[in-house]
N, C-alpha and C. Protein backbone atom coordinates (compact mmCIF):
# COMPACT_ATOMS: atom_id res chain seq x y z
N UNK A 1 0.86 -1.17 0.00
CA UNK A 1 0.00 0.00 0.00
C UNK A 1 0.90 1.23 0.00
N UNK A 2 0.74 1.91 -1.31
CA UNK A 2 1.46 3.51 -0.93
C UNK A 2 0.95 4.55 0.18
N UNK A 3 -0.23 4.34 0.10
CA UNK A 3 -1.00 5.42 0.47
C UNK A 3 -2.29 5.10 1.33
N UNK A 4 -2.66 5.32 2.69
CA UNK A 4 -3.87 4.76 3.42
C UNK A 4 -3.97 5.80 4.26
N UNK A 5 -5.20 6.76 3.56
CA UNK A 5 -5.71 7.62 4.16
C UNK A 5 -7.07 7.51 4.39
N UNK A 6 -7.46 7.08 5.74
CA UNK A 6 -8.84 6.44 5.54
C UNK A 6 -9.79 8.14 5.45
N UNK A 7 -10.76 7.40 4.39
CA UNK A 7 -11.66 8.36 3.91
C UNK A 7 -11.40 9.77 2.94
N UNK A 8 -10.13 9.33 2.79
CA UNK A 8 -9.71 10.60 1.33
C UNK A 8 -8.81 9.55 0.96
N UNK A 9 -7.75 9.12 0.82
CA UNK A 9 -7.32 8.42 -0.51
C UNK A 9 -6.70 7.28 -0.31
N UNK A 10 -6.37 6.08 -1.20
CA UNK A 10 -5.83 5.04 -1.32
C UNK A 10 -5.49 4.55 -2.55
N UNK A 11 -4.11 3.98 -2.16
CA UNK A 11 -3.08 3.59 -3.64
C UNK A 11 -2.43 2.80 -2.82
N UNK A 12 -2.13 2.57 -4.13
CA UNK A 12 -1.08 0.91 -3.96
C UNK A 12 -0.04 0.69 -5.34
N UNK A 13 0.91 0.20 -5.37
CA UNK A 13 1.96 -0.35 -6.41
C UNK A 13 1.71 -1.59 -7.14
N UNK A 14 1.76 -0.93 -8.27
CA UNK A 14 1.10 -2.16 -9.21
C UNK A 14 2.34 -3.03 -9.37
N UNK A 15 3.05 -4.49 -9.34
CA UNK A 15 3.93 -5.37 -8.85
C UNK A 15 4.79 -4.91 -8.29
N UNK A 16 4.73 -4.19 -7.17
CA UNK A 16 5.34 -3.01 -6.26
C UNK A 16 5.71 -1.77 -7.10
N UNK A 17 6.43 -1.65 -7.53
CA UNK A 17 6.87 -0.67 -7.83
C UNK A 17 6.45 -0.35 -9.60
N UNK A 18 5.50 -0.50 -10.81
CA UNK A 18 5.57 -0.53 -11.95
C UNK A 18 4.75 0.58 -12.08
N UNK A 19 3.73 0.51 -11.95
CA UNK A 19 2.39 1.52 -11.35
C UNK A 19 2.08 1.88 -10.30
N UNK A 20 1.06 3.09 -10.07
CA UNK A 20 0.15 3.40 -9.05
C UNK A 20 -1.17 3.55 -9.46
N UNK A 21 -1.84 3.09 -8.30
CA UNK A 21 -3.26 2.77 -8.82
C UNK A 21 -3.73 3.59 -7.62
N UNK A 22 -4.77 4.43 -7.72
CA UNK A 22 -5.37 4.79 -6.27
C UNK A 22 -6.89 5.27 -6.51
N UNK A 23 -7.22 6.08 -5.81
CA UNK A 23 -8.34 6.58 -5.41
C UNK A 23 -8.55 8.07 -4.24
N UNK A 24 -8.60 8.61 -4.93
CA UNK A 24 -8.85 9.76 -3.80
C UNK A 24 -10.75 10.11 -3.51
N UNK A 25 -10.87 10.68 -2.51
CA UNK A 25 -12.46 11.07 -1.69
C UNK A 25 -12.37 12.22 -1.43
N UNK A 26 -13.28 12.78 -1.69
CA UNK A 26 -14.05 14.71 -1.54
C UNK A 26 -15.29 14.64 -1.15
N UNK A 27 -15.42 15.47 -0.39
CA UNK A 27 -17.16 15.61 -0.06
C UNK A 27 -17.81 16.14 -1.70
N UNK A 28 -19.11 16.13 -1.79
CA UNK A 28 -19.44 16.42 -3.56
C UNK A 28 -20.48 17.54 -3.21
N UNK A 29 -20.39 18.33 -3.89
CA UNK A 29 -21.73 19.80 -3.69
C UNK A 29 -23.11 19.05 -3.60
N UNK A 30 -23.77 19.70 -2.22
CA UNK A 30 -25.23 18.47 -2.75
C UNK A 30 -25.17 17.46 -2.08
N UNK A 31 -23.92 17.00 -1.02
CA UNK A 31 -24.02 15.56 -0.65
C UNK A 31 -23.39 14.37 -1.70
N UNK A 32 -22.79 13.63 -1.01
CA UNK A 32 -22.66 12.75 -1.70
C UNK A 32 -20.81 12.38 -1.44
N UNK A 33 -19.99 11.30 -1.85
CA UNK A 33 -18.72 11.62 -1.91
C UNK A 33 -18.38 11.78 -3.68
N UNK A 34 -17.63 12.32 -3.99
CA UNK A 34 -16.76 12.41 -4.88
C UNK A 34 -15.60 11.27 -4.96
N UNK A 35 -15.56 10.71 -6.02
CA UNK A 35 -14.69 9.39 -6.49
C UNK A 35 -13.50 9.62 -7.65
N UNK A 36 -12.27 9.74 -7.55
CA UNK A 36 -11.33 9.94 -8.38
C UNK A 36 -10.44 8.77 -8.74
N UNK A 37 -10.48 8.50 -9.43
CA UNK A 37 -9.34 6.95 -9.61
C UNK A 37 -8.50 7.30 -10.40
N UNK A 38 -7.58 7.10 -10.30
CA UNK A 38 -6.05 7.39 -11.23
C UNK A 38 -5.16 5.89 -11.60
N UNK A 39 -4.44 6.33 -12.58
CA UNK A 39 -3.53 4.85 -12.88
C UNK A 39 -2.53 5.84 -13.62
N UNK A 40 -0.58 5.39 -12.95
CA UNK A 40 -0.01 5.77 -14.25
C UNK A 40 1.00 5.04 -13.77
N UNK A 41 1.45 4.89 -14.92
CA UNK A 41 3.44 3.89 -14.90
C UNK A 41 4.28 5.00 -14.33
N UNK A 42 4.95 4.16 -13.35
CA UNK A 42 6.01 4.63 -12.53
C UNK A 42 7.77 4.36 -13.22
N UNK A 43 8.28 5.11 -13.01
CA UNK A 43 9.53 4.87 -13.73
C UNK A 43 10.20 3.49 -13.65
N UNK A 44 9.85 2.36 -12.55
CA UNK A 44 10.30 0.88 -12.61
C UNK A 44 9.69 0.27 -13.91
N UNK A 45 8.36 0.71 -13.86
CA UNK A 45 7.23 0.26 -14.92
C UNK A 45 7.90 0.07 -16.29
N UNK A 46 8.41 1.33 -16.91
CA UNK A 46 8.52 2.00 -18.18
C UNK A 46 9.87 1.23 -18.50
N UNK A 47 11.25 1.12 -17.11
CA UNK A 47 12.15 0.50 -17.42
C UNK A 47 12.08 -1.16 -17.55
N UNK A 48 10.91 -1.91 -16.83
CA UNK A 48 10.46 -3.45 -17.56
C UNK A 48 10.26 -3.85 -19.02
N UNK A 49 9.17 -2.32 -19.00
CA UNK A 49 8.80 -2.51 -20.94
C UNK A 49 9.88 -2.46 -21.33
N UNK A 50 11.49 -1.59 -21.50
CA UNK A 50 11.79 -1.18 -22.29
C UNK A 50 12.74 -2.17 -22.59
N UNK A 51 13.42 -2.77 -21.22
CA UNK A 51 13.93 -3.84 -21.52
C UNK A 51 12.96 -5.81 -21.66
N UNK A 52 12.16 -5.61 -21.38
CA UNK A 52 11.37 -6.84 -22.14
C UNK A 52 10.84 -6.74 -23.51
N UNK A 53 10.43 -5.41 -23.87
CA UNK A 53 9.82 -5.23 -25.09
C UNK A 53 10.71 -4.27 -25.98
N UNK A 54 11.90 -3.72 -26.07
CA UNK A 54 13.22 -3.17 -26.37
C UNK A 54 12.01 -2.13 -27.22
N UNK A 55 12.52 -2.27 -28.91
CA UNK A 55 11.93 -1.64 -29.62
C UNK A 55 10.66 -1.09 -29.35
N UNK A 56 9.64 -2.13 -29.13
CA UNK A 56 7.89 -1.88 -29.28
C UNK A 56 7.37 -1.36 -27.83
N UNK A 57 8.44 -0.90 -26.78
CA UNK A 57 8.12 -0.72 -25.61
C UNK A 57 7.18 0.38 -25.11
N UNK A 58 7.30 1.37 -26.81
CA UNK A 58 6.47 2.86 -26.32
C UNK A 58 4.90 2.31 -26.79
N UNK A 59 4.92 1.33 -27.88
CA UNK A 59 3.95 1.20 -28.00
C UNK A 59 2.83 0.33 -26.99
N UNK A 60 3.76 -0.63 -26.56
CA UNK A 60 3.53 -1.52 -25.48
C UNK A 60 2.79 -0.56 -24.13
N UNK A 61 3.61 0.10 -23.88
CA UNK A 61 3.25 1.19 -22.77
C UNK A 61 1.63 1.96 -22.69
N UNK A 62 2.39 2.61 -24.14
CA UNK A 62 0.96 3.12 -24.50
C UNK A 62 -0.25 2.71 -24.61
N UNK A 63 -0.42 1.47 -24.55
CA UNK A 63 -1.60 0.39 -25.01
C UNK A 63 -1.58 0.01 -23.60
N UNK A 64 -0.71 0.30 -22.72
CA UNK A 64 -1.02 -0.36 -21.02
C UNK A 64 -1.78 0.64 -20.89
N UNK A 65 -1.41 2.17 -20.84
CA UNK A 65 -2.01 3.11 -20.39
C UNK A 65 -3.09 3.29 -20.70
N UNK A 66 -3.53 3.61 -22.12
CA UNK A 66 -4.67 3.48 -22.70
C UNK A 66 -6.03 1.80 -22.28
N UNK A 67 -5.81 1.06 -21.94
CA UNK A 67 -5.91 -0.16 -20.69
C UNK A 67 -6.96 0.35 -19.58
N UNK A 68 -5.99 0.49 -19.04
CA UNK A 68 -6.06 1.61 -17.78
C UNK A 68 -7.09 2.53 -17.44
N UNK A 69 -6.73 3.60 -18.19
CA UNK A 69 -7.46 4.68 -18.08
C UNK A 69 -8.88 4.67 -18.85
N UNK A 70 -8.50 3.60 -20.05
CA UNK A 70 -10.12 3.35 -20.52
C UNK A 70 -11.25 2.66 -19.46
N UNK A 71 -10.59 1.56 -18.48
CA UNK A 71 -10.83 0.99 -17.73
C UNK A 71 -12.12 2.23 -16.39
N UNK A 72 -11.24 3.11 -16.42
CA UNK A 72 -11.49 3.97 -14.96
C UNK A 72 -13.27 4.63 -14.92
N UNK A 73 -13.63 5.08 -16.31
CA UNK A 73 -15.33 5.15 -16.36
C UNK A 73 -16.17 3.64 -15.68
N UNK A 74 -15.70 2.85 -16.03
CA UNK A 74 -16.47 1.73 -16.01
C UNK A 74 -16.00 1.25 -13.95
N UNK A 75 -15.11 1.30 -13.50
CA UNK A 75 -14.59 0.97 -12.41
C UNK A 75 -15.71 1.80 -11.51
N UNK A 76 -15.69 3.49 -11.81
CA UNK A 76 -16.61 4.34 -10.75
C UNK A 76 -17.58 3.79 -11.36
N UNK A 77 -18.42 3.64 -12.27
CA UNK A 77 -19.38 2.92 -12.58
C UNK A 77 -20.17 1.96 -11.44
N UNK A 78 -19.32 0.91 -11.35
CA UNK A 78 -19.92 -0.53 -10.31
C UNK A 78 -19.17 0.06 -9.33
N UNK A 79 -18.67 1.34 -9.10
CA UNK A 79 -18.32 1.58 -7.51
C UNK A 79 -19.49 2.13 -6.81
N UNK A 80 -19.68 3.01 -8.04
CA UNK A 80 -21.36 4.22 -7.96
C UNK A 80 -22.44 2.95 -7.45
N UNK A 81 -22.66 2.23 -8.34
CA UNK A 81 -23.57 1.08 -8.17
C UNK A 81 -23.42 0.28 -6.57
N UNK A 82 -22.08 -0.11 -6.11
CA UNK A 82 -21.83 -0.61 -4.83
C UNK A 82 -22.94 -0.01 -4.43
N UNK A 83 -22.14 0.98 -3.80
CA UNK A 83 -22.06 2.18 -2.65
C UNK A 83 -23.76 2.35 -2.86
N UNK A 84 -24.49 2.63 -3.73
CA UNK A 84 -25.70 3.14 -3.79
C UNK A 84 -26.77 2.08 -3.38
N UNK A 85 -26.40 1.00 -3.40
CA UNK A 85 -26.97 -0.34 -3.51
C UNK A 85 -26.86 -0.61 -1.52
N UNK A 86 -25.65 -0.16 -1.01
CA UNK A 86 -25.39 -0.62 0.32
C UNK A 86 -26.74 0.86 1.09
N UNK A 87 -26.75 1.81 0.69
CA UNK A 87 -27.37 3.18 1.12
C UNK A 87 -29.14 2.52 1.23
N UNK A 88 -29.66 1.68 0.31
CA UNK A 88 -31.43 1.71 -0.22
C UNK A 88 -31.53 0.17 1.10
């Protein structure tokens, strides 16, 4: 765990050290919490691709990231859904 801030944020190291993955919390105008999720390659990360994947490593990367961050709508998605589901 990088980061354990109960009730504003939490991250962690993606195979320790390659990524960070987290989540930060805000109160939301209106009630409610606010949900932020982040993902990005950490400099261990970028140096795996470059030496496992030499040449194709930016592209490799890029297609992790893009992964990722396409991933993050759909994640608050069934988080929204949890959380709303535990409230009724």
């Amino acid at each position: 765990m990088l980061v354990a801030d109960h009730g504003r944020e939490f991250a962690w190291g993606v195979n320790g050290s390659y990524a960070r993955w987290g989540y930060t919390f805000e109160s939301a105008d209106g009630g409610g919490t606010k949900v932020t999720e982040s993902w990005a390659f950490l400099p261990d990360g970028v140096a795996f691709f470059r030496e496992r994947f030499g040449h194709d490593a930016d592209n490799r990367i890029a297609s992790a990231e893009r992964a990722a961050h396409d991933g993050i709508p759909a994640t608050l998605a069934a988080l929204k859904r949890a959380a709303e589901s535990v409230q009724e």
